[in-house]
Protein backbone atom coordinates (compact mmCIF):
# COMPACT_ATOMS: atom_id res chain seq x y z
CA UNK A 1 21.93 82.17 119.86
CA UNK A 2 20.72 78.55 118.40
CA UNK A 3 22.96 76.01 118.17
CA UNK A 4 21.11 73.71 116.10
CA UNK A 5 19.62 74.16 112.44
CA UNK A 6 17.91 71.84 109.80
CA UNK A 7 20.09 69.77 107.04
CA UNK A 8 23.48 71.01 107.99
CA UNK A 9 26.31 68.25 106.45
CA UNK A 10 29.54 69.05 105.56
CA UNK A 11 32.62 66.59 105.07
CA UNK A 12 36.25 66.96 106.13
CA UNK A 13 39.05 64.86 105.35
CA UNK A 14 41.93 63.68 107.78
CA UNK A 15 41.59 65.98 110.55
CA UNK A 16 43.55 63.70 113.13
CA UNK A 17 42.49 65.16 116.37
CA UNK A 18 42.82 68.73 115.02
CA UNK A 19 40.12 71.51 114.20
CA UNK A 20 37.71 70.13 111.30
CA UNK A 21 38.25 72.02 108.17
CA UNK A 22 35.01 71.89 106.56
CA UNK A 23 35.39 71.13 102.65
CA UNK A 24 31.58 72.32 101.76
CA UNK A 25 27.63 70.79 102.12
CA UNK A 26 26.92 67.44 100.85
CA UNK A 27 24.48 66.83 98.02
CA UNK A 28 21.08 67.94 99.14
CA UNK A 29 22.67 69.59 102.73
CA UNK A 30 23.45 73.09 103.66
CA UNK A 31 26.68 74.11 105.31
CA UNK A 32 27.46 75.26 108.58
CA UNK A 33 28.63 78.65 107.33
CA UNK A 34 24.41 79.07 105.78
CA UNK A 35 22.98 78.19 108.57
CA UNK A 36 25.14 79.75 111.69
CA UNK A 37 27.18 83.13 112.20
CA UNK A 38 30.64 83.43 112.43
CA UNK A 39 31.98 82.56 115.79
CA UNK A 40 28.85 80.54 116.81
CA UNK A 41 28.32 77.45 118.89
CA UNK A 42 27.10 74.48 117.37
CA UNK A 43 26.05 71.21 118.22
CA UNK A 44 28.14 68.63 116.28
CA UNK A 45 28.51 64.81 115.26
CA UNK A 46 31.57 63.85 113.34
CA UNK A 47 31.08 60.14 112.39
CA UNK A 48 34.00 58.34 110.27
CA UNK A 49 31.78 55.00 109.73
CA UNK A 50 33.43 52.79 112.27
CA UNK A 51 33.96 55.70 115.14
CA UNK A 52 32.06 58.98 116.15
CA UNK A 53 32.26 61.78 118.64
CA UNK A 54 29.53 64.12 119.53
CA UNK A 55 29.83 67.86 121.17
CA UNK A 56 29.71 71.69 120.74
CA UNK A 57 32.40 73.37 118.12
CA UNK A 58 32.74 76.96 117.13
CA UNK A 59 32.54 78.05 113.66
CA UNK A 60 34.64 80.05 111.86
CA UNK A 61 33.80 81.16 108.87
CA UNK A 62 36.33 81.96 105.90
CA UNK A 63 38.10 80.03 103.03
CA UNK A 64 37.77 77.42 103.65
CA UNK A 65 35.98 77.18 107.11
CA UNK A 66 37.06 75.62 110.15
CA UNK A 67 34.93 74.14 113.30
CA UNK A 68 36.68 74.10 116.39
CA UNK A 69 36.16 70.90 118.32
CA UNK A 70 35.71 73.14 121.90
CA UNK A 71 33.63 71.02 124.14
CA UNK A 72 33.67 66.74 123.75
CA UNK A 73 30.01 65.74 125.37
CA UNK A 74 30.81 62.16 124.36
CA UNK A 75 31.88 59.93 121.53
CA UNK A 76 31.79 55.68 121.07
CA UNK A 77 34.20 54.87 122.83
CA UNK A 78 32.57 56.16 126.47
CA UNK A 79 34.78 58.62 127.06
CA UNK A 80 35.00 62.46 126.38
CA UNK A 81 38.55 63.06 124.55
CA UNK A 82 38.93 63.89 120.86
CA UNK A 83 38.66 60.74 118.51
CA UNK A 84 41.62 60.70 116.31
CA UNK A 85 40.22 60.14 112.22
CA UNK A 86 42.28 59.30 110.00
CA UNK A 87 40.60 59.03 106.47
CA UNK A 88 37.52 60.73 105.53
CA UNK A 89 34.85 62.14 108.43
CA UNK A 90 31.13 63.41 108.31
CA UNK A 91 30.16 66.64 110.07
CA UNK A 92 26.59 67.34 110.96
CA UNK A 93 24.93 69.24 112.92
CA UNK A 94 22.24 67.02 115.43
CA UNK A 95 21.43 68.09 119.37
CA UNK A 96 22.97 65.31 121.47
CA UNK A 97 20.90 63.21 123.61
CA UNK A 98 22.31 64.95 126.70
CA UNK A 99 20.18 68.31 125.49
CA UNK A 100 16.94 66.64 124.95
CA UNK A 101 13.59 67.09 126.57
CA UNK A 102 12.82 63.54 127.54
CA UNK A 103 9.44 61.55 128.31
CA UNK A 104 9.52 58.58 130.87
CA UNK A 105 7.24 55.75 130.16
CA UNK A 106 4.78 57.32 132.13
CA UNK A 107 4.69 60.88 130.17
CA UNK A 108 6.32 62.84 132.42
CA UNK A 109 9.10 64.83 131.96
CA UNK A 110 12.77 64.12 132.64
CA UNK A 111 15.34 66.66 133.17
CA UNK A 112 18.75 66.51 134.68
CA UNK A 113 18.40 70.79 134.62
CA UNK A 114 16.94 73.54 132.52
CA UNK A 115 17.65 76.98 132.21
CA UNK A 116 15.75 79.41 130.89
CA UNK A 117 17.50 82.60 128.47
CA UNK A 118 14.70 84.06 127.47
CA UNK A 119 10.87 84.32 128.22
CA UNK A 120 8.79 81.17 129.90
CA UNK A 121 5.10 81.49 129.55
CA UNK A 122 3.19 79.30 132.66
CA UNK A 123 -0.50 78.93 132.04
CA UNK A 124 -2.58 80.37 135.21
CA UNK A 125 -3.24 78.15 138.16
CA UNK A 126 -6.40 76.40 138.49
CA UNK A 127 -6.04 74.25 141.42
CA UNK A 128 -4.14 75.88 143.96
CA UNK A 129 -3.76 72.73 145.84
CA UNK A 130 -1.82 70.99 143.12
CA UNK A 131 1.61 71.63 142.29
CA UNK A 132 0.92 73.07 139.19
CA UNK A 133 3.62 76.32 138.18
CA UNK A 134 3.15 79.47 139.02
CA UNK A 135 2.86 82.47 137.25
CA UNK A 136 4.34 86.08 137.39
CA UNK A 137 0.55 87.06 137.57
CA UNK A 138 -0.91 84.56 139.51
CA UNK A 139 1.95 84.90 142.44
CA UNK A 140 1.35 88.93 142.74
CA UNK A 141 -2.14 88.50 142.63
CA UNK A 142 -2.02 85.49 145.02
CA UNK A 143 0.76 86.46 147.52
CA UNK A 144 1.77 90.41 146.38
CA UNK A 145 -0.67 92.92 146.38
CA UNK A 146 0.51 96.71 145.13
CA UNK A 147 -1.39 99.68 146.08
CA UNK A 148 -4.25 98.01 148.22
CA UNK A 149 -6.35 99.26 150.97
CA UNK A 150 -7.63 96.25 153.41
CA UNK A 151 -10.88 94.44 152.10
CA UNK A 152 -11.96 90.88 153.22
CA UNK A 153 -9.20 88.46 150.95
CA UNK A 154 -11.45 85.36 151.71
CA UNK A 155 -9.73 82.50 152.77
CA UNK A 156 -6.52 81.39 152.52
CA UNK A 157 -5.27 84.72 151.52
CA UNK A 158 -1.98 86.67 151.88
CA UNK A 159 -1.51 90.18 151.14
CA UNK A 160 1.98 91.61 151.11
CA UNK A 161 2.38 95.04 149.26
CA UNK A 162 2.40 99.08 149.70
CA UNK A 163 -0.76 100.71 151.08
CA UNK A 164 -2.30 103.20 148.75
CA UNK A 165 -2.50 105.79 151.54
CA UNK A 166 1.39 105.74 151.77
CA UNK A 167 1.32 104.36 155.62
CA UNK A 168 4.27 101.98 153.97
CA UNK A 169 4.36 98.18 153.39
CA UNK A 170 1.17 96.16 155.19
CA UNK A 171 0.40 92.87 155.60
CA UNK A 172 -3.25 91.10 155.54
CA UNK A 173 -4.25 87.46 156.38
CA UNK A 174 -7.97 86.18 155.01
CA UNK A 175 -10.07 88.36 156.74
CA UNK A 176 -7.49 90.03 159.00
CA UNK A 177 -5.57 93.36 158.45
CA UNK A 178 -2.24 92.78 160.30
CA UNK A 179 -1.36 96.34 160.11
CA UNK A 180 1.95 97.51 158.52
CA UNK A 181 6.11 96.62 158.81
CA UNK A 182 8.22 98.31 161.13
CA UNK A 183 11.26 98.26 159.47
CA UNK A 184 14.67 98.37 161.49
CA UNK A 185 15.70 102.07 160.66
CA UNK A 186 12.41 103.00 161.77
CA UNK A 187 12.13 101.02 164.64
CA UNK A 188 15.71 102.11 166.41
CA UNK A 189 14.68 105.39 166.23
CA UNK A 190 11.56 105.44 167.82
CA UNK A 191 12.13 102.92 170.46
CA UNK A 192 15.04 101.65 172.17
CA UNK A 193 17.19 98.64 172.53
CA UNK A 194 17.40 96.19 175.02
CA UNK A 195 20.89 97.51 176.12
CA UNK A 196 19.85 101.10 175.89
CA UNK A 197 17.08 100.38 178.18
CA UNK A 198 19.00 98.12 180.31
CA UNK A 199 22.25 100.94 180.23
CA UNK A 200 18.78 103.48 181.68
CA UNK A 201 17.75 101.05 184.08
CA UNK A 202 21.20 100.64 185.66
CA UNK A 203 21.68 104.52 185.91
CA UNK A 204 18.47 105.33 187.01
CA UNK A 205 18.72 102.28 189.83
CA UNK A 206 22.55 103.92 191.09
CA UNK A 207 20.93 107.62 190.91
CA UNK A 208 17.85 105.54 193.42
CA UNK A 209 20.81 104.64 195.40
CA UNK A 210 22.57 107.88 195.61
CA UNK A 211 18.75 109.86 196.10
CA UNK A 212 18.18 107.35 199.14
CA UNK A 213 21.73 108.19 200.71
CA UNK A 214 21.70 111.79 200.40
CA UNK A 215 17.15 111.25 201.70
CA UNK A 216 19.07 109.42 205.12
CA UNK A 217 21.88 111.81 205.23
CA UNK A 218 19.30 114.50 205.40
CA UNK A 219 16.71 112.46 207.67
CA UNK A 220 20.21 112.13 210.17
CA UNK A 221 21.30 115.63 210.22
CA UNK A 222 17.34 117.02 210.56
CA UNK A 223 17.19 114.88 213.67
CA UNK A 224 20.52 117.27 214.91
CA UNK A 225 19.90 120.01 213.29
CA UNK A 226 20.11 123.86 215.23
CA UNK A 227 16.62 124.80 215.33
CA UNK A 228 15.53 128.12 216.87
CA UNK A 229 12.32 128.68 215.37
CA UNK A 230 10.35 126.72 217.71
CA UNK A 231 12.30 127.53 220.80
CA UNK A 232 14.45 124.95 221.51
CA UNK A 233 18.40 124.53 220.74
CA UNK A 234 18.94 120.58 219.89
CA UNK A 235 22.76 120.13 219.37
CA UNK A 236 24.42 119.64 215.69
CA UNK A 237 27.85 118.37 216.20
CA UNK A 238 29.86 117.24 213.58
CA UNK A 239 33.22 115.24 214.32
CA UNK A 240 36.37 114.83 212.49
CA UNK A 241 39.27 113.29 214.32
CA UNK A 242 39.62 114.63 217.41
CA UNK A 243 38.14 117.72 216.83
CA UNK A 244 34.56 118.58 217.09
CA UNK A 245 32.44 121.31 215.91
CA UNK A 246 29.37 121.90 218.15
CA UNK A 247 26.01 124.08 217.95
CA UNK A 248 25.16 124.42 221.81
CA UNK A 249 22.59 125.21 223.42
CA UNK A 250 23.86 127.98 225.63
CA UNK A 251 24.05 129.95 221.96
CA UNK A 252 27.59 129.34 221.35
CA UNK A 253 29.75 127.57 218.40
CA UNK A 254 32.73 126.13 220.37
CA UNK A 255 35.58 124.03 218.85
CA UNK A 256 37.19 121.58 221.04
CA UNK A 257 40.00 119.56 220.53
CA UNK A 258 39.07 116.46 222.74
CA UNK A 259 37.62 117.63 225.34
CA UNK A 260 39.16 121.21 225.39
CA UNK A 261 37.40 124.25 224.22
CA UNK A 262 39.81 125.54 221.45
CA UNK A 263 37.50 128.28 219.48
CA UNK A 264 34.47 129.57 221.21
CA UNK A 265 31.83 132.06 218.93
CA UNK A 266 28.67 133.77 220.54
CA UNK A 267 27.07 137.22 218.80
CA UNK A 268 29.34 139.19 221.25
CA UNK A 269 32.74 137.62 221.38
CA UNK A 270 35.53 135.34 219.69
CA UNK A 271 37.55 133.67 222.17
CA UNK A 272 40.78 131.15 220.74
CA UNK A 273 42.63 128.87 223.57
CA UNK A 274 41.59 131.57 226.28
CA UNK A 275 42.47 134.66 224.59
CA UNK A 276 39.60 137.32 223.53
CA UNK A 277 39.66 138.88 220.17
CA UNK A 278 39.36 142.60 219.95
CA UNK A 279 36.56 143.92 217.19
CA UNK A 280 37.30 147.32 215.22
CA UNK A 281 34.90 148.77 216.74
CA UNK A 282 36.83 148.73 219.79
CA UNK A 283 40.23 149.65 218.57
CA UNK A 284 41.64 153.75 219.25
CA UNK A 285 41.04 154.76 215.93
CA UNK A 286 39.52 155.29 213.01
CA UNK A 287 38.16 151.59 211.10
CA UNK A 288 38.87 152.94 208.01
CA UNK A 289 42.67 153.71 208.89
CA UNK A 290 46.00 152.05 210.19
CA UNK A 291 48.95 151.91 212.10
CA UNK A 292 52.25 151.15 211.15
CA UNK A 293 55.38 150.95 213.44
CA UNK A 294 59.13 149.81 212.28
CA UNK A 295 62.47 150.47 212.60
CA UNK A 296 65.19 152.13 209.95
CA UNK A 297 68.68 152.38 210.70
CA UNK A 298 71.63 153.89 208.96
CA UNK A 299 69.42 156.68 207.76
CA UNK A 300 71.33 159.73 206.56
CA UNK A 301 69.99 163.24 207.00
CA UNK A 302 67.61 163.96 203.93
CA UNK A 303 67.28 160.37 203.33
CA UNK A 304 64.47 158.47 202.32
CA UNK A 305 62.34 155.80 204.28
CA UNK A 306 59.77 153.55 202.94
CA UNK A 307 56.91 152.60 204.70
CA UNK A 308 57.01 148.63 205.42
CA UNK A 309 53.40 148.51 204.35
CA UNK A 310 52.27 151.39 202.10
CA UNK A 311 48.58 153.56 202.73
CA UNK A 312 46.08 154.65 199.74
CA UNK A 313 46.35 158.55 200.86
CA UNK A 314 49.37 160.86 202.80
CA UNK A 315 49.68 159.39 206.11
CA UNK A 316 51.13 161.46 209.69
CA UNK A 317 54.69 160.19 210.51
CA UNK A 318 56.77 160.69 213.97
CA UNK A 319 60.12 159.58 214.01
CA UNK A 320 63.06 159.61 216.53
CA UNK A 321 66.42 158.12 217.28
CA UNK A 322 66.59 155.10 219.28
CA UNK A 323 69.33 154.95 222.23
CA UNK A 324 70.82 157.00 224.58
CA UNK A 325 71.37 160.01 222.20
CA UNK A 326 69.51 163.26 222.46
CA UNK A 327 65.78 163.22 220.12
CA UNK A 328 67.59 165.15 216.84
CA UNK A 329 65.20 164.70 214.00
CA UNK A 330 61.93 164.52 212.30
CA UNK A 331 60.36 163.20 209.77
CA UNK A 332 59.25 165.20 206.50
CA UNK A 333 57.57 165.30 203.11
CA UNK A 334 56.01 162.34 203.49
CA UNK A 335 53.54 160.51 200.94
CA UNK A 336 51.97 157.57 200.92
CA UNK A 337 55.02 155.32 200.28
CA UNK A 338 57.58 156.94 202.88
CA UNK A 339 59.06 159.71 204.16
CA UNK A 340 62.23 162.04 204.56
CA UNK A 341 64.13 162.57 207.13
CA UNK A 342 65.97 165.62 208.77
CA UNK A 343 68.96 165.13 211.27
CA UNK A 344 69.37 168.70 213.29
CA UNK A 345 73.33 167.79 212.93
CA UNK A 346 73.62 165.94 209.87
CA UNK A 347 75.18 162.42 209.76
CA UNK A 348 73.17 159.51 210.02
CA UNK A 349 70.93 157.82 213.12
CA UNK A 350 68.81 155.00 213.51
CA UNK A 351 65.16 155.52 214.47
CA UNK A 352 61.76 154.18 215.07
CA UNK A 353 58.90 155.92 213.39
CA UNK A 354 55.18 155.91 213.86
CA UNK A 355 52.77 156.28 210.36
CA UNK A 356 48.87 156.74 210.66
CA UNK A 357 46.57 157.51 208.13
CA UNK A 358 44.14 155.69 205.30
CA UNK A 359 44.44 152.10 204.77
């Protein structure tokens, strides 16, 4: 929006320090409401003849119009508050020095800022070793590069841009193709970090340390290991306490307890603390059956007895009183659980009884 147009004068009388309310264009002037839209910024000057004040107002157009006195840039007294007029004023619309474009003596020009609202047109560079401005063009053709494939540059060249082979974003230098970006994403999944290679370096160096352990743990016990093969029996001992466990070479596993032999194990006999163990093989019966011997007492006649430890199948059953008294009874119907019991007399007895059968 401009804030400045040509032969803009209007007058307004007594406005104090208030809003100017703008009583038409001079002779020969337009007004602010021809030459600006309603609501618009505008540079002003508002000169009584012995005082003035310079700034940006906002219009407002209706009857009659008004111009708001929003932004004081200066006025002649060297300050920036509103100037009070009392009698008649002149309002016209002028760009205050503070806006200008400015030559120094010398030609060159001086600016506190500038900003730039719309399009800026730089001519292209010809001497790149001046300080000349730059160009949208010139900078992508001098620094950005889209869509290239590598060619000598020349000197004093840099390339940035996307390869037209769709590798992704390469860089060049004169006459040197630097090869392409690696771009973080990219690069933490197809290498790893510092810590994640430090993290596998400290694993793999206490895994070393446990594989060289167990390698001399192994080393040890080969060196007392039980070795038949060639024809000699080396001793394996292992200690715990008091107690060792030894591999001797007489063929036996013995257990002592100090010094004493506690368990002693050859291929044809157990022996524990001096007493021999009897296989199956040479007990009176048959492997696949069992014995079982108790007492019952206070059994009447026709009563029941249950085995203390019951068979799979029927076994046989002998029973008889215990004491002094006369052998009176048997045993009868019996299954695998128990057995009845007949007293020739009746009454009741104590006995012992005898099962064998199927485990």
């Amino acid at each position: 929006m401009t804030m400045l147009a040509n032969f803009v004068l209007e007058t307004a009388s007594s406005p104090g320090v208030g809003d100017f309310v703008l009583n038409g264009a001079a002779a020969d002037r337009r007004a602010f409401s021809q030459a600006f839209p309603n609501g618009g910024r505008v540079f002003y000057f508002a000169d009584d003849g012995t005082q003035a004040e310079w700034g940006v107002g906002t219009l407002t157009i209706a009857n009659p119009c008004t111009l708001v006195r929003s932004r004081v840039i200066g006025n002649t007294q060297n300050g920036t508050d509103l100037m009070r007029f009392s009698g008649g004023v002149q309002v016209y619309n002028e760009i205050p020095a503070e806006f200008l474009v400015q030559l120094d003596e010398d030609g060159a020009v001086s600016l506190k800022s500038l900003s730039v609202l719309s399009e800026l047109l730089v001519p292209d560079v010809a001497d790149w070793g001046s300080n000349q401005a730059v160009g949208a063009s010139d900078a992508r053709n001098k620094f950005v590069k889209q869509s290239w494939g590598f060619s000598n540059f020349g000197a004093n060249q840099i390339y940035v841009g996307w390869r037209t082979d769709g590798s992704g974003l390469g860089i060049a230098v004169d006459q040197t193709d630097l090869g392409n970006v690696a771009f973080q994403s990219w690069v933490s999944q197809n290498y790893a970090t510092t810590v994640q290679v430090n993290t596998a370096l400290s694993s793999a160096n206490s895994a070393q340390g446990t594989a060289n352990s167990a390698l001399a743990a192994a080393n040890n016990a080969n060196g007392n290991k039980l070795d038949i093969i060639d024809g000699t029996a080396t001793r394996m001992t292992v200690n715990y306490g008091a107690m060792r466990a030894q591999f001797q070479g007489d063929g036996n596993f013995v257990l002592y307890s100090g010094t004493t032999p506690v368990l002693s194990v050859s291929s044809s006999s157990i022996n524990w603390n001096g007493h021999d163990f009897a296989f199956i093989d040479n007990l009176p019966t048959d492997p696949g059956e069992k014995i079982v011997m108790d007492v019952a007492t206070g059994i009447a006649s026709g009563g029941r007895v249950t085995f203390a430890v019951p068979f799979s199948d029927t076994p046989k059953v002998m029973a008889q009183n215990f004491g002094n008294g006369d052998v009176n009874c048997h045993a009868f119907a019996p299954d695998k659980t128990g057995f009845s019991l007949h007293i020739n007399n009746g009454g009741t007895t104590d006995i012992t009884y005898i099962a064998k059968g199927p485990k």
